[in-house]
N, C-alpha and C. Protein backbone atom coordinates (compact mmCIF):
# COMPACT_ATOMS: atom_id res chain seq x y z
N UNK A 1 21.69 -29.97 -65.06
CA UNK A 1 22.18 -28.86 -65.85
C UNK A 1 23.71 -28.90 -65.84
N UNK A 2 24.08 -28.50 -66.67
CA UNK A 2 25.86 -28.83 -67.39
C UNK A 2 26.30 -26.93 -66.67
N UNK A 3 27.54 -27.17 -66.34
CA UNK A 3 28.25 -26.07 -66.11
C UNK A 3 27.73 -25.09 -67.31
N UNK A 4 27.99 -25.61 -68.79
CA UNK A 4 28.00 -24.86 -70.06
C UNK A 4 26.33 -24.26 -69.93
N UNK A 5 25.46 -24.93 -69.71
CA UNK A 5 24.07 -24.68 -69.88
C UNK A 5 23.92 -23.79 -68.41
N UNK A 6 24.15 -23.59 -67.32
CA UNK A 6 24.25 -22.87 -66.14
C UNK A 6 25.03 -21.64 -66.70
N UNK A 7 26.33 -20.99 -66.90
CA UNK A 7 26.86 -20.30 -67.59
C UNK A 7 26.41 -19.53 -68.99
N UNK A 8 25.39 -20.44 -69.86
CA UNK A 8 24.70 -19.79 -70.93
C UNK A 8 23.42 -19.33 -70.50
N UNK A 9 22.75 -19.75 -69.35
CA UNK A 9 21.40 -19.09 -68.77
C UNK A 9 21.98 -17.96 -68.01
N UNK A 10 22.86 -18.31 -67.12
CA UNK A 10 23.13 -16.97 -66.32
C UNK A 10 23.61 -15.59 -66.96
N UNK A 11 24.24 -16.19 -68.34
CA UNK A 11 24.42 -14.75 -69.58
C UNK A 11 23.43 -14.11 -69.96
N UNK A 12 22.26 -14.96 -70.16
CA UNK A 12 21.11 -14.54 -70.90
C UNK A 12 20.24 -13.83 -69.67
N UNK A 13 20.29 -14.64 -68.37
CA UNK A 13 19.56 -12.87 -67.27
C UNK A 13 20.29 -12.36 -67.40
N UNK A 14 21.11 -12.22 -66.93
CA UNK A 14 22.32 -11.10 -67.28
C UNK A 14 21.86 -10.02 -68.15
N UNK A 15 21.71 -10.23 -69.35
CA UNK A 15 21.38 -9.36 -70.27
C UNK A 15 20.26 -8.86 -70.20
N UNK A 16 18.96 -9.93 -69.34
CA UNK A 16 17.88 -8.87 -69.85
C UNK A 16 17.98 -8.20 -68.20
N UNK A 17 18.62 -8.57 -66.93
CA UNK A 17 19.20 -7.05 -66.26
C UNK A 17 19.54 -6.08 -66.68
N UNK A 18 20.32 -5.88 -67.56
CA UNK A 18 21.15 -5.07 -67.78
C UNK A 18 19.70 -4.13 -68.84
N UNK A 19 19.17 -5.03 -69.47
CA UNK A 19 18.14 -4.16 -70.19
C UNK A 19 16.93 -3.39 -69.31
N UNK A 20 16.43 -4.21 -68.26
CA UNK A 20 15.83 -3.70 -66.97
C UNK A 20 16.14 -2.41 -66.39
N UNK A 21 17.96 -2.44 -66.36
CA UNK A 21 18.25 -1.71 -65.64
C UNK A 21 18.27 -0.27 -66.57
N UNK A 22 18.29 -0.44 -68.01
CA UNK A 22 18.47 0.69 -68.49
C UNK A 22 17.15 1.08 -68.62
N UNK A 23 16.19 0.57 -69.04
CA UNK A 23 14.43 0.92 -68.29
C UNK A 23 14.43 1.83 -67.23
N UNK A 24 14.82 0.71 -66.21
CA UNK A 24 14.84 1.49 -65.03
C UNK A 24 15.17 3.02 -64.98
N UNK A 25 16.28 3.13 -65.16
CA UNK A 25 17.40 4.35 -65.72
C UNK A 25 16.52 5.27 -66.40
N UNK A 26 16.02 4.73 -67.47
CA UNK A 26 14.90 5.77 -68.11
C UNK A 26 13.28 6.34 -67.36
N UNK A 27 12.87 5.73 -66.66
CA UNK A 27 12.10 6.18 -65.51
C UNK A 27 12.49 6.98 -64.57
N UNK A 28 13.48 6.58 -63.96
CA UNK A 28 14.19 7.65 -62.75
C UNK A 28 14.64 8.88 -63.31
N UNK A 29 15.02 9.04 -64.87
CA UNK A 29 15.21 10.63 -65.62
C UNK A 29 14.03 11.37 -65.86
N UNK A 30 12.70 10.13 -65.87
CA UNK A 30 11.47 11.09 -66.59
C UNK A 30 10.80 11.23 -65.16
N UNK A 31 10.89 10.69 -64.23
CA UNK A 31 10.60 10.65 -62.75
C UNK A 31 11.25 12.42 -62.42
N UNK A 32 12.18 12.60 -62.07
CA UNK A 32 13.44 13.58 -62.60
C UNK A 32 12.74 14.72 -62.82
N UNK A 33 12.75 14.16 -64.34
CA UNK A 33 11.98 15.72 -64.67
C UNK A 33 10.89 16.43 -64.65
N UNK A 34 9.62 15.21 -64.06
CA UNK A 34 8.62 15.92 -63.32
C UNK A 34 9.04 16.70 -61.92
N UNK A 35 9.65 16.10 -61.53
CA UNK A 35 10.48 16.34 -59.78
C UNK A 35 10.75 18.01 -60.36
N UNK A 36 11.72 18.20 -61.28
CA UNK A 36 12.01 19.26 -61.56
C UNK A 36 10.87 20.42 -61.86
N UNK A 37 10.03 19.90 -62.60
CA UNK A 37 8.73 21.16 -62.72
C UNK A 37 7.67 21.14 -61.49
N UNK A 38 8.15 20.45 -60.50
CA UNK A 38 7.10 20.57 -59.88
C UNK A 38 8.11 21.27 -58.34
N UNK A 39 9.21 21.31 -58.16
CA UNK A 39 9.87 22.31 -57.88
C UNK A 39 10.34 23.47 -58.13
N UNK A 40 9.80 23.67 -59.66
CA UNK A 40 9.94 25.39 -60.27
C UNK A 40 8.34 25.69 -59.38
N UNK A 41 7.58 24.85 -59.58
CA UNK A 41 6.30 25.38 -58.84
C UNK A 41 6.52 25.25 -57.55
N UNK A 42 7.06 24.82 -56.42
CA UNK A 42 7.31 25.04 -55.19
C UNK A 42 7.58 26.29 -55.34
N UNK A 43 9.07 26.39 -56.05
CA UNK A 43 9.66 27.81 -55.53
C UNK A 43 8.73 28.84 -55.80
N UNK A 44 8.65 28.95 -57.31
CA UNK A 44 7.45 30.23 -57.54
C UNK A 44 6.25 30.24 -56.74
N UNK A 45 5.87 29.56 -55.63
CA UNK A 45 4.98 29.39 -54.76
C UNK A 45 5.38 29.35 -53.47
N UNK A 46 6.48 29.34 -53.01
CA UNK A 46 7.38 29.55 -51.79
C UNK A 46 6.78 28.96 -51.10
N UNK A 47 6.54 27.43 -51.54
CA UNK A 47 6.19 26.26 -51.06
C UNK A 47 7.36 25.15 -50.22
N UNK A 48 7.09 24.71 -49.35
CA UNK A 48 8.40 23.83 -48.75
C UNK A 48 8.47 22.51 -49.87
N UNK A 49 9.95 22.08 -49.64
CA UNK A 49 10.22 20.72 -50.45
C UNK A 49 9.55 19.74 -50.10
N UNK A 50 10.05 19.90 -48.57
CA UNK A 50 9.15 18.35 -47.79
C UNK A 50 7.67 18.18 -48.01
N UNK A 51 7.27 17.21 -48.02
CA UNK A 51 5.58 17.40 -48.18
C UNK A 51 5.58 16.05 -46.89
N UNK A 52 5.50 16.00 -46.09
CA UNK A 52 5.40 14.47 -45.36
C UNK A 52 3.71 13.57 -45.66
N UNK A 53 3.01 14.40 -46.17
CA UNK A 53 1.38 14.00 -46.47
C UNK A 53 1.82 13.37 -48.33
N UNK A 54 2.22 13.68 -48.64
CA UNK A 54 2.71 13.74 -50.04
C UNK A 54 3.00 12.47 -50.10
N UNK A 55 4.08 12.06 -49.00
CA UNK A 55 5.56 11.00 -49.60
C UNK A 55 4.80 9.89 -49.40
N UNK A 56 3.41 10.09 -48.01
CA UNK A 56 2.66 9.11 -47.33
C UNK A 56 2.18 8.53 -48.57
N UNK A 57 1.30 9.54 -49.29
CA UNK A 57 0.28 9.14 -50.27
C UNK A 57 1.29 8.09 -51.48
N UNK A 58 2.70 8.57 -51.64
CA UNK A 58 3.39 7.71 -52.63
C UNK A 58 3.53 6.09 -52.12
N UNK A 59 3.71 6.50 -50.54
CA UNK A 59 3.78 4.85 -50.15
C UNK A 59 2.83 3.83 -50.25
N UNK A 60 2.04 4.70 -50.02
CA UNK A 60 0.63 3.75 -49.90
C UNK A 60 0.07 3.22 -51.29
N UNK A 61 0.35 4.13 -52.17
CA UNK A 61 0.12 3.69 -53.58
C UNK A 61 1.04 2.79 -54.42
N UNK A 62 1.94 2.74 -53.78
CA UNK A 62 3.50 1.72 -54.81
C UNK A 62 3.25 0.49 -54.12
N UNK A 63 2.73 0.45 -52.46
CA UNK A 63 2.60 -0.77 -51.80
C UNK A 63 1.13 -1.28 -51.75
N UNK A 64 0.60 -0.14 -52.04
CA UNK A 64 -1.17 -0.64 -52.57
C UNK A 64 -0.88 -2.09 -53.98
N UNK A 65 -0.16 -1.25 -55.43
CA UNK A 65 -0.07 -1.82 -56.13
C UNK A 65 0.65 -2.57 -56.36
N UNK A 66 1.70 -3.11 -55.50
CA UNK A 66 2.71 -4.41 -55.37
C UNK A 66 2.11 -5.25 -55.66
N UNK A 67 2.48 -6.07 -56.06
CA UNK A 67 2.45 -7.66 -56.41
C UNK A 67 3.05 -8.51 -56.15
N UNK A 68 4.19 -7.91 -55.97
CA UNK A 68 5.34 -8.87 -56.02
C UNK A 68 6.43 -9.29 -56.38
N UNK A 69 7.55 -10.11 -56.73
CA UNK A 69 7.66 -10.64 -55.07
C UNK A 69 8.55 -9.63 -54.04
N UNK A 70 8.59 -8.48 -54.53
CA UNK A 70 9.18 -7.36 -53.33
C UNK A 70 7.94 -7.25 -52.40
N UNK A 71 8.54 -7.44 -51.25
CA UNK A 71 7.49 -7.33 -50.03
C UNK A 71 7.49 -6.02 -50.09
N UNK A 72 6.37 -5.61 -49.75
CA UNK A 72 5.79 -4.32 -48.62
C UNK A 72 6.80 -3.24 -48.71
N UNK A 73 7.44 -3.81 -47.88
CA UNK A 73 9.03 -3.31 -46.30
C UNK A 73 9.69 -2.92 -47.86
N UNK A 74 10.36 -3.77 -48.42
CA UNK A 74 11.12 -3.64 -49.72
C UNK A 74 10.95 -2.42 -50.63
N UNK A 75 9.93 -2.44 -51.03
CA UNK A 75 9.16 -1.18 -51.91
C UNK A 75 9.44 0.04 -51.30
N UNK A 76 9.16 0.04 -49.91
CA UNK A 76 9.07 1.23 -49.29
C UNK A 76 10.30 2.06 -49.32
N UNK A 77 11.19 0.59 -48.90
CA UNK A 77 12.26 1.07 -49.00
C UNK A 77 13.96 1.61 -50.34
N UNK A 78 13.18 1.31 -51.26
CA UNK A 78 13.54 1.55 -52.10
C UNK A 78 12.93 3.18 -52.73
N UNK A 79 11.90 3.31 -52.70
CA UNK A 79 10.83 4.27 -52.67
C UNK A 79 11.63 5.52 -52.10
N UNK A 80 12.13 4.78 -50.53
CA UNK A 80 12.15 6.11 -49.48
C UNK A 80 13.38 6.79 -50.06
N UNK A 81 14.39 6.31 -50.84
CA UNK A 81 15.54 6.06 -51.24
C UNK A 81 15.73 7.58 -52.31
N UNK A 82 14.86 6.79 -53.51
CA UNK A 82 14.18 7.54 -54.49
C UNK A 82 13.43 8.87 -54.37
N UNK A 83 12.88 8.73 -53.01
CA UNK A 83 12.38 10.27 -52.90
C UNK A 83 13.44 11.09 -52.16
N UNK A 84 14.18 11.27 -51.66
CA UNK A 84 15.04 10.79 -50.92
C UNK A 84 16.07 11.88 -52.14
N UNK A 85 16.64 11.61 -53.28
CA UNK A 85 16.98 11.48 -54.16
C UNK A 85 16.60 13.15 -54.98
N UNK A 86 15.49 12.70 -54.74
CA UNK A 86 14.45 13.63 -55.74
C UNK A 86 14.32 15.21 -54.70
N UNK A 87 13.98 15.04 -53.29
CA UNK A 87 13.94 15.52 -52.48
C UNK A 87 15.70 16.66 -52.77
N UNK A 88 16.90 16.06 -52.82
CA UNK A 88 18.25 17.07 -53.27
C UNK A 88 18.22 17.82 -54.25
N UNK A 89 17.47 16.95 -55.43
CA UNK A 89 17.64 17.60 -56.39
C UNK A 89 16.66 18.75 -56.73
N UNK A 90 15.75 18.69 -55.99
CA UNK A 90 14.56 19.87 -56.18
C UNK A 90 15.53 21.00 -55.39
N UNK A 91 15.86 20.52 -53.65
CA UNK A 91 16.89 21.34 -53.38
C UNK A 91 18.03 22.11 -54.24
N UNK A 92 18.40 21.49 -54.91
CA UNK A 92 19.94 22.18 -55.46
C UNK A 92 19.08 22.94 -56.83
N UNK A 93 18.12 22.45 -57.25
CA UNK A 93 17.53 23.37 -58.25
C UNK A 93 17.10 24.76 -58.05
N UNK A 94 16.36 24.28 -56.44
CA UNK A 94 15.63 25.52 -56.03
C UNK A 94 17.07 26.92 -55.64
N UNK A 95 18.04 25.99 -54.95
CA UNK A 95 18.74 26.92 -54.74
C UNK A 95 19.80 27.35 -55.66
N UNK A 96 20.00 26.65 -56.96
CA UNK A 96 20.73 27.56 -57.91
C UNK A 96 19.66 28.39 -58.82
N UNK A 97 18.36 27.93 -58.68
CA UNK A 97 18.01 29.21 -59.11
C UNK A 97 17.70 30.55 -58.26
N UNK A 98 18.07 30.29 -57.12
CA UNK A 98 18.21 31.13 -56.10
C UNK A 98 19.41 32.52 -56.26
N UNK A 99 20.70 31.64 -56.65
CA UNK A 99 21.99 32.34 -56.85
C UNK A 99 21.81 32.68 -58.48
N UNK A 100 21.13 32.16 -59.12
CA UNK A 100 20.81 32.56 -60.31
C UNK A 100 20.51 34.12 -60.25
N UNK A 101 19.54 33.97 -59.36
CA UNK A 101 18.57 35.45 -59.53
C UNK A 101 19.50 36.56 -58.78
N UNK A 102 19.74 36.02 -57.69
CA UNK A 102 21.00 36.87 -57.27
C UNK A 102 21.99 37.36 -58.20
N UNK A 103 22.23 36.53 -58.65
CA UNK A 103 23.31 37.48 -59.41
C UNK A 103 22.72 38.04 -60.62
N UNK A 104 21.78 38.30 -60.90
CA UNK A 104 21.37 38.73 -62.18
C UNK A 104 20.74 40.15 -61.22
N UNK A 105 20.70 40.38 -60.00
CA UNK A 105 20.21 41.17 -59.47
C UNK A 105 21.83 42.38 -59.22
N UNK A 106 23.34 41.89 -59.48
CA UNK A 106 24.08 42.82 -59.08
C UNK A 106 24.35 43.80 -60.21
């Protein structure tokens, strides 16, 4: 392989990363916004964020259905990351609609 032909393949992953990644990007918003309705139902249920039976059941199912070639360990940990993630933002939802109500209460 020629420098020129190494340099024109490595453009072309390149690009379909970059398309991956905006995929990606679009999952983690619609990921997101279930996260979000299903923390209006925590709160209106004065349910805790954490679920530790919950996060189990996500692991076991993303590393059930692996394939590959992210090991196991990998998934998980990317996973733990992501919930992780999701886990603040239910937080900061729950609690500005917290100060929400507060102040609509003065």
């Amino acid at each position: 392989m020629t420098r020129e032909d190494a340099l024109q393949a490595l453009e072309e992953y390149r690009v379909s990363i970059d398309e991956l990644d905006l995929r990606l990007l679009q999952l983690l918003n619609d990921r997101t916004r279930v996260v979000e309705e299903i923390g209006r139902v925590k709160r209106a249920a004065k349910l805790p964020i954490y679920e530790p039976r919950r996060e189990d059941q996500v692991f076991e199912n993303i590393t059930k259905h692996n394939g590959g070639p992210l090991t196991p360990d990998a998934v998980k940990r990317i996973f733990e990351r992501i919930i992780d993630e999701m886990r603040t933002i239910q937080r900061i939802r729950m609690q500005n609609s917290v100060d929400t109500s507060q102040d609509g209460d003065s």
